[in-house]
Protein backbone atom coordinates (compact mmCIF):
# COMPACT_ATOMS: atom_id res chain seq x y z
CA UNK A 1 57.50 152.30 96.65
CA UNK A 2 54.94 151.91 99.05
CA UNK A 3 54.51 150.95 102.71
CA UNK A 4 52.97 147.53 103.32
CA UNK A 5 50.48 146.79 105.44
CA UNK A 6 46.81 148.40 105.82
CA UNK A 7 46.23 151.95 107.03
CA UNK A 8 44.57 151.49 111.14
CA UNK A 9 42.63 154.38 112.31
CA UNK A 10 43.71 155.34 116.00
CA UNK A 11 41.44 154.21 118.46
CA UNK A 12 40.08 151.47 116.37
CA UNK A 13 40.70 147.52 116.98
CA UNK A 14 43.60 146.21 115.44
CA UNK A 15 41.38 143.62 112.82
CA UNK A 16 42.80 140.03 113.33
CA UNK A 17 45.07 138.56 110.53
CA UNK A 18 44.04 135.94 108.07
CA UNK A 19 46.11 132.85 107.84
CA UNK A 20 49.44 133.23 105.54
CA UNK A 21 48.98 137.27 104.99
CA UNK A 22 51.77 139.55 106.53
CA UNK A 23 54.67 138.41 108.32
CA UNK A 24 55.77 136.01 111.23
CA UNK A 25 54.96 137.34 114.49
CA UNK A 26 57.70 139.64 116.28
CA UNK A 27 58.92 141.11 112.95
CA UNK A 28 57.55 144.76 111.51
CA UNK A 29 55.06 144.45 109.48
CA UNK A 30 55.56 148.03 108.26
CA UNK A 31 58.17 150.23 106.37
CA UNK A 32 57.93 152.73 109.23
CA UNK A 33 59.39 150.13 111.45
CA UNK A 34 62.40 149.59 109.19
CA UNK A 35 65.70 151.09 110.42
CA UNK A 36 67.53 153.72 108.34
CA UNK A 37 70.12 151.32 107.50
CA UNK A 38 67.35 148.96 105.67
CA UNK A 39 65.66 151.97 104.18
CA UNK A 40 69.20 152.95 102.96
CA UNK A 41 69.57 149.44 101.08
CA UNK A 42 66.69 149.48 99.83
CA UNK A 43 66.60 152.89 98.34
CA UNK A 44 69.78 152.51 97.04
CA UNK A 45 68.59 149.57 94.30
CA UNK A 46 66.67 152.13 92.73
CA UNK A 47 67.47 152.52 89.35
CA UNK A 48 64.74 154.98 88.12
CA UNK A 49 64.74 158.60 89.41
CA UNK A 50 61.31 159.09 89.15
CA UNK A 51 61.06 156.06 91.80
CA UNK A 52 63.69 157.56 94.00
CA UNK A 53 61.87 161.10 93.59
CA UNK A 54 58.24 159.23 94.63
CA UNK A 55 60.31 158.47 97.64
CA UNK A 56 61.23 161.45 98.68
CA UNK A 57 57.90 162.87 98.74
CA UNK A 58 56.66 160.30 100.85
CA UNK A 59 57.62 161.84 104.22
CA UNK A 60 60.10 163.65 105.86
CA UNK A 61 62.46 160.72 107.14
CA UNK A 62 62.55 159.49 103.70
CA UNK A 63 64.04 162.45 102.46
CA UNK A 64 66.51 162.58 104.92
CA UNK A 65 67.69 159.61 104.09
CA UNK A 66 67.89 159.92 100.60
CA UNK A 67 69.55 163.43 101.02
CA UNK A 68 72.05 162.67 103.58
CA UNK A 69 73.30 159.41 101.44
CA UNK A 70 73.25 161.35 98.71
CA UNK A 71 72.10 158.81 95.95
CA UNK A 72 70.52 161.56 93.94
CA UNK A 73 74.06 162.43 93.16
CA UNK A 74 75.39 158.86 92.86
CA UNK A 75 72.50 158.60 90.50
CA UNK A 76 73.36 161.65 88.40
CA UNK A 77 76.81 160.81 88.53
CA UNK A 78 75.90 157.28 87.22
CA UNK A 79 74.45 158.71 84.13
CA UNK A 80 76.83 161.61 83.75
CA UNK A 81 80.43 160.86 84.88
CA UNK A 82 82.33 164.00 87.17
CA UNK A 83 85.52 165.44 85.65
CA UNK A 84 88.30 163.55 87.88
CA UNK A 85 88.27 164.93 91.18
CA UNK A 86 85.26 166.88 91.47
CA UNK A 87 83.01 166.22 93.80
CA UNK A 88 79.44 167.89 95.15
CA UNK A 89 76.31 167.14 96.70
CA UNK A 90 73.06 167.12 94.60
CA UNK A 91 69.68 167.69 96.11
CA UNK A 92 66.50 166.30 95.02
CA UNK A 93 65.72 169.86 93.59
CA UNK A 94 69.01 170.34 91.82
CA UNK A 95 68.64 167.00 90.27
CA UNK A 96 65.79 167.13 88.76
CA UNK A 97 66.21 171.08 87.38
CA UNK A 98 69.55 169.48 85.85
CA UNK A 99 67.33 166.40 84.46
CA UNK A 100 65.00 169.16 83.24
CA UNK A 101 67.19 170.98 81.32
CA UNK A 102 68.75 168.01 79.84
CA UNK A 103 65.46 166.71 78.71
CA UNK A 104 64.56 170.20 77.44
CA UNK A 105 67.76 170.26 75.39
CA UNK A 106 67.11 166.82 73.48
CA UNK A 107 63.58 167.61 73.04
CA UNK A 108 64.71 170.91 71.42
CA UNK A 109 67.33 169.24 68.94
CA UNK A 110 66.01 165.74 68.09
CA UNK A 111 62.72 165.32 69.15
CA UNK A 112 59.34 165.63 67.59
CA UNK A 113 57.81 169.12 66.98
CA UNK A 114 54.06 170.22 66.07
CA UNK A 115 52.72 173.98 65.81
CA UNK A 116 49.84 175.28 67.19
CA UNK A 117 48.35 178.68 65.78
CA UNK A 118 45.65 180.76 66.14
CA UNK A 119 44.43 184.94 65.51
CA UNK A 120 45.37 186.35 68.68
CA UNK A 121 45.07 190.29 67.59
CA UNK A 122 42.52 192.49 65.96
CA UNK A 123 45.61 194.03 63.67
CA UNK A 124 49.13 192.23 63.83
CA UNK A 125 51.49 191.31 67.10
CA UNK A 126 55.10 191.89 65.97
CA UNK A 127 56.76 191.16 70.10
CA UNK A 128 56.28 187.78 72.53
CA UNK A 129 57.64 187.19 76.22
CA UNK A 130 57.31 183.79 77.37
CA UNK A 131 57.64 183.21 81.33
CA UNK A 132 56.56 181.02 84.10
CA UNK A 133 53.60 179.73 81.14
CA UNK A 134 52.43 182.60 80.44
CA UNK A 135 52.66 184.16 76.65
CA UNK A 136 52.22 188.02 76.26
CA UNK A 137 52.24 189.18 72.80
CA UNK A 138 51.63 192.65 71.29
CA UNK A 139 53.16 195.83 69.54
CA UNK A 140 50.99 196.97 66.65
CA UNK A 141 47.89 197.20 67.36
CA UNK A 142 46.40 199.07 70.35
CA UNK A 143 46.33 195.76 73.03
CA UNK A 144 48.81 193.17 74.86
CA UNK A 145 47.55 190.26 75.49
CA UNK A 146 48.15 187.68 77.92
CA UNK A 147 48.03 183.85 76.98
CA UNK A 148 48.58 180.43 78.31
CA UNK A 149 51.70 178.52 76.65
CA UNK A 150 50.12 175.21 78.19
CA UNK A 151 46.38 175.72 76.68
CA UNK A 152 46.93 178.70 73.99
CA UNK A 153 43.99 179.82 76.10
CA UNK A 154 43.37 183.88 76.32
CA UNK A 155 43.93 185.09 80.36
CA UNK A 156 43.71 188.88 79.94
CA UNK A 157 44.57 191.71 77.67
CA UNK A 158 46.07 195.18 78.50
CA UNK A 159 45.11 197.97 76.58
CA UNK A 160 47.40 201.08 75.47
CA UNK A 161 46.67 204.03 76.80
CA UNK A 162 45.49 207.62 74.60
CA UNK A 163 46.92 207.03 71.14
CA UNK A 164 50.29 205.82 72.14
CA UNK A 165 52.44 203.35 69.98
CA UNK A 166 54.60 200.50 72.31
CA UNK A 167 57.46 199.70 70.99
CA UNK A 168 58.60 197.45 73.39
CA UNK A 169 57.88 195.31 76.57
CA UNK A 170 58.34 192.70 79.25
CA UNK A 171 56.40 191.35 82.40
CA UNK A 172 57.15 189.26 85.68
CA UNK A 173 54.89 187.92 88.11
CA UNK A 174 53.07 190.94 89.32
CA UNK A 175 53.17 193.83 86.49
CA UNK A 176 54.18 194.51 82.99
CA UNK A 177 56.11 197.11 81.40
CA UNK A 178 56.06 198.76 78.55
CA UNK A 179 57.90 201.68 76.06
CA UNK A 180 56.73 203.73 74.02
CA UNK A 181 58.40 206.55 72.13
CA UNK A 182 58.57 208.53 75.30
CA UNK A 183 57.03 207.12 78.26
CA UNK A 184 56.92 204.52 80.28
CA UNK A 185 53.62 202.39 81.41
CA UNK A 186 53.05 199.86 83.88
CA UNK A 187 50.04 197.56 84.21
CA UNK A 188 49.16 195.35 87.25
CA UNK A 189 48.51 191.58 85.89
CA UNK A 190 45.23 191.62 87.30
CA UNK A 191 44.01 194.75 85.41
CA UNK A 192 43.48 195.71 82.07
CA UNK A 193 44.32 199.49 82.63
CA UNK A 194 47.47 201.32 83.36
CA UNK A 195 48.46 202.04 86.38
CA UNK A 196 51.55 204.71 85.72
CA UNK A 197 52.64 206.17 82.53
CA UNK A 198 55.40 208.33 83.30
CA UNK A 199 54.90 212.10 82.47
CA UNK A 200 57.56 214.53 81.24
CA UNK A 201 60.16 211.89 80.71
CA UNK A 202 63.82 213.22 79.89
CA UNK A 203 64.14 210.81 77.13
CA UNK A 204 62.66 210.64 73.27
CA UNK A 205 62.54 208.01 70.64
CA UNK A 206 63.39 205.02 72.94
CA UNK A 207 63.58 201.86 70.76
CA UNK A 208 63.81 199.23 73.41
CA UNK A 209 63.85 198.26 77.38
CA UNK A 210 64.90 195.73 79.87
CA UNK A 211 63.63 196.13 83.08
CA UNK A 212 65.20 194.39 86.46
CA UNK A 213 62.62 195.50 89.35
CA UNK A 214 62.24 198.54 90.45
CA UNK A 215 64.50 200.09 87.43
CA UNK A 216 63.85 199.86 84.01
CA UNK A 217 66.39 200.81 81.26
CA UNK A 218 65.54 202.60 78.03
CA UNK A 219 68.10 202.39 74.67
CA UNK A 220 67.39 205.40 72.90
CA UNK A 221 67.93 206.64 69.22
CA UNK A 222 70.91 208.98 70.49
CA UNK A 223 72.76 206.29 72.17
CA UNK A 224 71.70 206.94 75.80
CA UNK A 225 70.68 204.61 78.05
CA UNK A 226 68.21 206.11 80.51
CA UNK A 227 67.81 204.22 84.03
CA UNK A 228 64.25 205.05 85.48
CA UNK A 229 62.96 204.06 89.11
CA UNK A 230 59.39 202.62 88.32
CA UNK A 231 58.18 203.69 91.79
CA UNK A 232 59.60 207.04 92.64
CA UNK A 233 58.82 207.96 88.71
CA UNK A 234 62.18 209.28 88.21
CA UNK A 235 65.38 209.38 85.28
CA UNK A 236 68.21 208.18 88.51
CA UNK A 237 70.97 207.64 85.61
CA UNK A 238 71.55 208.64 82.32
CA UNK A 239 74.54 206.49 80.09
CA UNK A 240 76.27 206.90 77.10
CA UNK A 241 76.56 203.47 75.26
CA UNK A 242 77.18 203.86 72.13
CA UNK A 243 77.14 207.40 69.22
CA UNK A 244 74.45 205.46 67.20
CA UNK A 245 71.04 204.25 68.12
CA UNK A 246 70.66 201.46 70.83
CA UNK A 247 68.94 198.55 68.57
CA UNK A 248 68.41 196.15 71.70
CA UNK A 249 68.93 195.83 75.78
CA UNK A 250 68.77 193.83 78.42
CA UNK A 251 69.83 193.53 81.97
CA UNK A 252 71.92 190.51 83.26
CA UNK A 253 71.79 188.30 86.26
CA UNK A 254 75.11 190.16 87.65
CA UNK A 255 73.51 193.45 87.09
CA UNK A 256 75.22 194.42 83.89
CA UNK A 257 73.65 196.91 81.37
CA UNK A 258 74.51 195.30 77.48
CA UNK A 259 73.17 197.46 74.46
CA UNK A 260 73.35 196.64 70.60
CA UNK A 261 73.63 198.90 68.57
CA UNK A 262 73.81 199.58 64.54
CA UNK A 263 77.05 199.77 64.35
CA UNK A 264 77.45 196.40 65.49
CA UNK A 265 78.94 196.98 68.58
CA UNK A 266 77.72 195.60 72.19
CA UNK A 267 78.67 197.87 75.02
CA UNK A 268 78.68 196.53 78.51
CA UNK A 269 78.22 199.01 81.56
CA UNK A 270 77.93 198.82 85.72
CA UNK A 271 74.26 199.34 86.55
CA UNK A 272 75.14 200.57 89.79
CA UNK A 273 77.72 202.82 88.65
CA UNK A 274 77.44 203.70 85.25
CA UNK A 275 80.94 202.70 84.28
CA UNK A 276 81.85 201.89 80.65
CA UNK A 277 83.08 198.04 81.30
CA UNK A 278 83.83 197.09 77.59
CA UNK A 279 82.71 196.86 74.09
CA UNK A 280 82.06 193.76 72.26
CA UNK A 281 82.92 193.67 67.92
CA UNK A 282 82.28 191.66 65.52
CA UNK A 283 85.13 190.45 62.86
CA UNK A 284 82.68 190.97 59.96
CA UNK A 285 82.34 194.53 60.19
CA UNK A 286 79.73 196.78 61.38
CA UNK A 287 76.69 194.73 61.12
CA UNK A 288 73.29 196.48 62.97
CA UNK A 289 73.16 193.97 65.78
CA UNK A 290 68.91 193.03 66.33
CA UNK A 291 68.74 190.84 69.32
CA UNK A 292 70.59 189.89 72.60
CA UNK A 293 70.47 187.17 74.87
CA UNK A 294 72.62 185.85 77.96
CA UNK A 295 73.51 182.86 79.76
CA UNK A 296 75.13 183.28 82.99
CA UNK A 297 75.55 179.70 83.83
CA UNK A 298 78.05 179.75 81.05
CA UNK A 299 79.04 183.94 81.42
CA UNK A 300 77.97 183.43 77.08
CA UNK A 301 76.31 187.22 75.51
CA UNK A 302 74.52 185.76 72.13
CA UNK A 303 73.54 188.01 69.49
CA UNK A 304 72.00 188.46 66.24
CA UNK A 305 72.78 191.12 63.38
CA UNK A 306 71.46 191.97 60.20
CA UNK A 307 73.56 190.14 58.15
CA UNK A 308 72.77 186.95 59.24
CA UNK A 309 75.78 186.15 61.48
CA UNK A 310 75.14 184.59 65.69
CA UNK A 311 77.72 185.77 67.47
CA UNK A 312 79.04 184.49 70.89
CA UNK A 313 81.11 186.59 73.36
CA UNK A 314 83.26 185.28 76.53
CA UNK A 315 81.35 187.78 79.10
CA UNK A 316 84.54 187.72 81.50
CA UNK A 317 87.05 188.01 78.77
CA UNK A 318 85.24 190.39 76.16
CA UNK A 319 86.12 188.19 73.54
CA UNK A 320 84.62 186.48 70.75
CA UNK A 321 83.95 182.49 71.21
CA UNK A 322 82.54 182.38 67.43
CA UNK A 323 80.65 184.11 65.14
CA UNK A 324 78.59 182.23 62.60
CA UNK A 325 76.62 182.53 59.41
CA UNK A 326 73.33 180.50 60.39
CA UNK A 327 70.40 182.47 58.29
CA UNK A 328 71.22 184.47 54.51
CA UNK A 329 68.66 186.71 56.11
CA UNK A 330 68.56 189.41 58.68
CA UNK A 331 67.93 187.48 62.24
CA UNK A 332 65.40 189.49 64.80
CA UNK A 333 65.48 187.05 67.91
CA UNK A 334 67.91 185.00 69.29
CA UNK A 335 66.47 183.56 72.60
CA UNK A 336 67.57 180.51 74.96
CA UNK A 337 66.08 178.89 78.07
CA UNK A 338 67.34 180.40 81.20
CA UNK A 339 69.48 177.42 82.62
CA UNK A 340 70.04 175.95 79.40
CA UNK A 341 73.66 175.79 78.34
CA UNK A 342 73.28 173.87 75.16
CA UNK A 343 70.77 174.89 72.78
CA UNK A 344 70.00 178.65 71.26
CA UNK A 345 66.63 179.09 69.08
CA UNK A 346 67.39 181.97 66.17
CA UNK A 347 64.59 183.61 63.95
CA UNK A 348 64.48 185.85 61.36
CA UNK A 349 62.97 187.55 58.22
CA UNK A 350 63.41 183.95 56.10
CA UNK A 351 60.87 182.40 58.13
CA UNK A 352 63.12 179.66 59.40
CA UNK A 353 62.78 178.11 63.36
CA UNK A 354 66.40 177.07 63.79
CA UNK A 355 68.17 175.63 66.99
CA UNK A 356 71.71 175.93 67.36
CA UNK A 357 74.69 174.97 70.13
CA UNK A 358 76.00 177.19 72.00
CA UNK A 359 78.86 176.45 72.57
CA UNK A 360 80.02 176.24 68.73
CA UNK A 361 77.12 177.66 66.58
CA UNK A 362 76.74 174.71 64.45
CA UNK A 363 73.68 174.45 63.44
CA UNK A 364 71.33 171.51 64.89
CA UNK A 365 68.36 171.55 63.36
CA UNK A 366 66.22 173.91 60.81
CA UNK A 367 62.26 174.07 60.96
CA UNK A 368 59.24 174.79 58.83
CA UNK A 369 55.45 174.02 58.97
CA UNK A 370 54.77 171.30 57.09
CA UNK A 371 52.76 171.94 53.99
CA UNK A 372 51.90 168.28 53.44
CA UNK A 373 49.39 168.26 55.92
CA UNK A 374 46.01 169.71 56.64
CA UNK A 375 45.62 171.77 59.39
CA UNK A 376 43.79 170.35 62.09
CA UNK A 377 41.24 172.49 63.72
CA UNK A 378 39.90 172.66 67.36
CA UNK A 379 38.31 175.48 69.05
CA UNK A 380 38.68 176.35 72.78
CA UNK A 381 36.33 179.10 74.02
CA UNK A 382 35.71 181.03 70.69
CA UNK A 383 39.16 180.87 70.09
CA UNK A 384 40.32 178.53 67.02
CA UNK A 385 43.71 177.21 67.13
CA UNK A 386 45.10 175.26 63.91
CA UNK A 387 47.46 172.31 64.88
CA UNK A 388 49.92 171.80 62.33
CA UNK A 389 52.88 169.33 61.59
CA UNK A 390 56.42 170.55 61.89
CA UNK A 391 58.83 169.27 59.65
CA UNK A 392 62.81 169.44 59.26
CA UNK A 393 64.53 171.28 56.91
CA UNK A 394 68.24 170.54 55.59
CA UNK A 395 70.64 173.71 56.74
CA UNK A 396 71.63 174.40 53.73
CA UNK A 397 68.52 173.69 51.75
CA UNK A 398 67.15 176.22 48.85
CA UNK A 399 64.99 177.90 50.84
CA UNK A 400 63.47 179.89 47.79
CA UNK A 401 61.56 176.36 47.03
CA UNK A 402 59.42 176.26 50.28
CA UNK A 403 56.65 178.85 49.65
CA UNK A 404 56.51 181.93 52.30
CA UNK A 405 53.17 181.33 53.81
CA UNK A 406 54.84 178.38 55.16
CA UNK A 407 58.12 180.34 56.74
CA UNK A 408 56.58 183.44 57.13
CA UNK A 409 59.25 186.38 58.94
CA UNK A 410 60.24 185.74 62.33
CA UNK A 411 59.81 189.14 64.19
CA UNK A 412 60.50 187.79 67.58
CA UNK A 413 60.76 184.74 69.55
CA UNK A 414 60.79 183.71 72.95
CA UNK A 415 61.51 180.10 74.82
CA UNK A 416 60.20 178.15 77.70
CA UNK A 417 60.35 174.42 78.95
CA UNK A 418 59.79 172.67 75.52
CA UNK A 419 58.44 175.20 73.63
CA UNK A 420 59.26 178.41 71.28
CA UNK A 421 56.49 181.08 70.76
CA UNK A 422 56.92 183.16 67.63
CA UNK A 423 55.48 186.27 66.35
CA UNK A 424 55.39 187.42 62.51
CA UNK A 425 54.50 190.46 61.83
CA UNK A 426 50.72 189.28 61.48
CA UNK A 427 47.86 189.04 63.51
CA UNK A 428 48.31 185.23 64.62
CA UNK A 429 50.71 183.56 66.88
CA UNK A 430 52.73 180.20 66.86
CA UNK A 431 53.33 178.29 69.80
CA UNK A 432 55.89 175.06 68.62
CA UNK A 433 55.94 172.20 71.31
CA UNK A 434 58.69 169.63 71.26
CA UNK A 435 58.39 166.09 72.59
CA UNK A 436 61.03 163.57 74.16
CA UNK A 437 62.39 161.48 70.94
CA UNK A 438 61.08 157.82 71.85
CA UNK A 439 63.03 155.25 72.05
């Protein structure tokens, strides 16, 4: 919507009208002269939020009025219906991250999909993060490397320091982390070398971290889960999670410690205090559980074992929602979108991209490359990245009849806003974008 009449620099003569342009003489000829009531009105008839969002942007009394009559929400509500007798107030932001999230979810389980690929190590990358559009991939050779999900375009890489093996890492904004056998290192995003490795740590063979600034949590071989302070370079807390080896961790929004391990349990501790809160099992026995993942909107733990099974836990009840068959295989990642409450994306050793629903594990859609079509090359600063068709799979198709260069192992995933990057054991990486479904 925009204002009519011609912009008048101050100071400058007001130019004269022609004859029949503009308005009779003694009413505005302007929006900025309309009352709030009119603006109200007028706003209202909307029936596109991307109109009503152009709005809002156009100055501050505009967004007052839109927020304060609250048609954001009455245009939410509209399209999605409140249980009887709830009520609340949506902003412009909270609108459009619920929008987001809905349009993320549909992409992910009916829309269009297409791969993009390209050699991204000198040896093999077996780990991805994905976060605010940036792709960091590594473990195997002696690099991380940092990439744009957007572009697939190379930003930085981190090297490894003496002969040291990672095993495991993360980033945020401003550093990454990373594990190996028996330190920890930290890099600054800006520079390729290490800034810290930590020296005569208490712990050995640590198989995995999570790291929620300044601590960083180590799952170790023994069981333990060590609790390091990245700045004063120091073990603060040692815990005992489980009598077998810690397979996987991570640290929750409500500052819970939850560790895998190959038993198949999940234990769930205090970070502050160290206390034992629970321990999650599976009704299919002790199956070696390989991946974790959380959604705190919904208070869901995910998980992945060896056998094949997703399994769902009620965080605030410590029991299970459902447990699921989804891959014959062993499954290494299971990974959502933080904020999204519908769809999970599972990957294992079969080679198979699958999306399922959270809230009932049924699977919603299974995905290959498609081997019908060429690969279509491009090349973006030395770097060659093959575009290739994704195609749909049947759940419980024969999956021995789709060659293995086409569903090569999936040794770890990770998800952002329409996307899913995947590692496999090799020296390239996968980024598969999703579109809106037309209609």
């Amino acid at each position: 919507m925009e204002a009519s009449g011609s912009r008048v620099r101050r100071g400058s003569p007001v130019p004269k009208r022609r004859r029949g342009v503009g308005v009779a003489t003694g009413f505005g000829s302007t929006a900025q002269s309309l009352n709030d009531d009119i603006l109200r009105s007028v706003f209202s008839r909307l029936d596109d939020h991307f109109d009503l969002a152009r709005c809002s942007a156009v100055c501050g009394s505009w967004n007052r009025i839109i927020e304060t009559a609250h048609l954001m929400r009455d245009m939410y509500y509209k399209r999605n219906p409140p249980a009887r007798g709830s009520s609340s107030n949506i902003s412009v932001k909270s609108y459009f991250e619920m929008l987001a999230m809905d349009e993320h979810a549909s992409a992910f389980s009916r829309g269009p999909a297409e791969a993009f690929q390209w050699i991204g190590h000198p040896m093999r990358a077996t780990l991805c993060r994905m976060k605010s559009g940036l792709i960091l991939t590594g473990v195997g050779d002696k690099i991380l490397c940092l990439w744009s999900a957007e572009s697939c375009k190379f930003m930085n890489e981190y090297n490894v320091p003496n002969s040291k093996t990672l095993v495991d890492f993360d980033f945020d904004e401003n550093k990454i982390v990373g594990l190996t056998s028996s330190q920890i290192c930290i890099w600054r995003r800006s520079e390729p070398r290490s800034i810290f490795q930590s020296g005569g740590a208490s712990f050995n063979h640590g198989l995995c971290m999570s790291f929620a600034d300044p601590e960083v949590v180590i799952g170790c071989e023994d069981g333990r889960a060590f609790v390091y302070d990245m700045y004063s370079r120091s073990c603060s807390r040692i815990y005992r999670l489980h009598s077998s080896p810690v397979t996987c961790l991570m640290i929750t929004d409500d500052q819970l410690i939850v560790g895998g391990s190959t038993f198949g349990n999940v234990a769930i501790a205090d970070q502050t205090s160290g206390q034992k809160l629970g321990v999650l099992k599976s009704d299919h026995g002790p199956l070696a559980i390989r991946s974790l993942s959380s959604c705190t909107n919904s208070h869901m733990i995910f998980a992945g074992s060896s056998a094949g099974y997703a399994h769902c836990w009620d965080l605030r009840t410590l029991r299970p929602l459902w447990e699921k068959r989804v891959s014959p295989n062993v499954i290494y990642s299971t990974r959502h979108l933080p904020g999204d409450t519908a769809t999970l994306a599972v990957g294992g050793i079969d080679g198979v991209l699958r999306v399922i629903c959270q809230r009932t594990g049924d699977i919603i859609r299974s995905l290959v490359v498609d081997a019908d079509l060429p690969a279509e090359a491009t090349s973006r600063s030395r770097q060659q990245i093959e575009k290739k068709r994704v195609r749909r799979i049947d759940p419980d198709a024969q999956l021995d009849g789709i060659p293995r260069r086409l569903r090569p192992q999936i040794t770890s995933l990770s998800v952002g806003m329409k996307k899913i990057v995947t590692t496999h054991g090799e020296n390239y990486i996968r980024v598969w974008k999703f579109r809106m479904k037309s209609s």
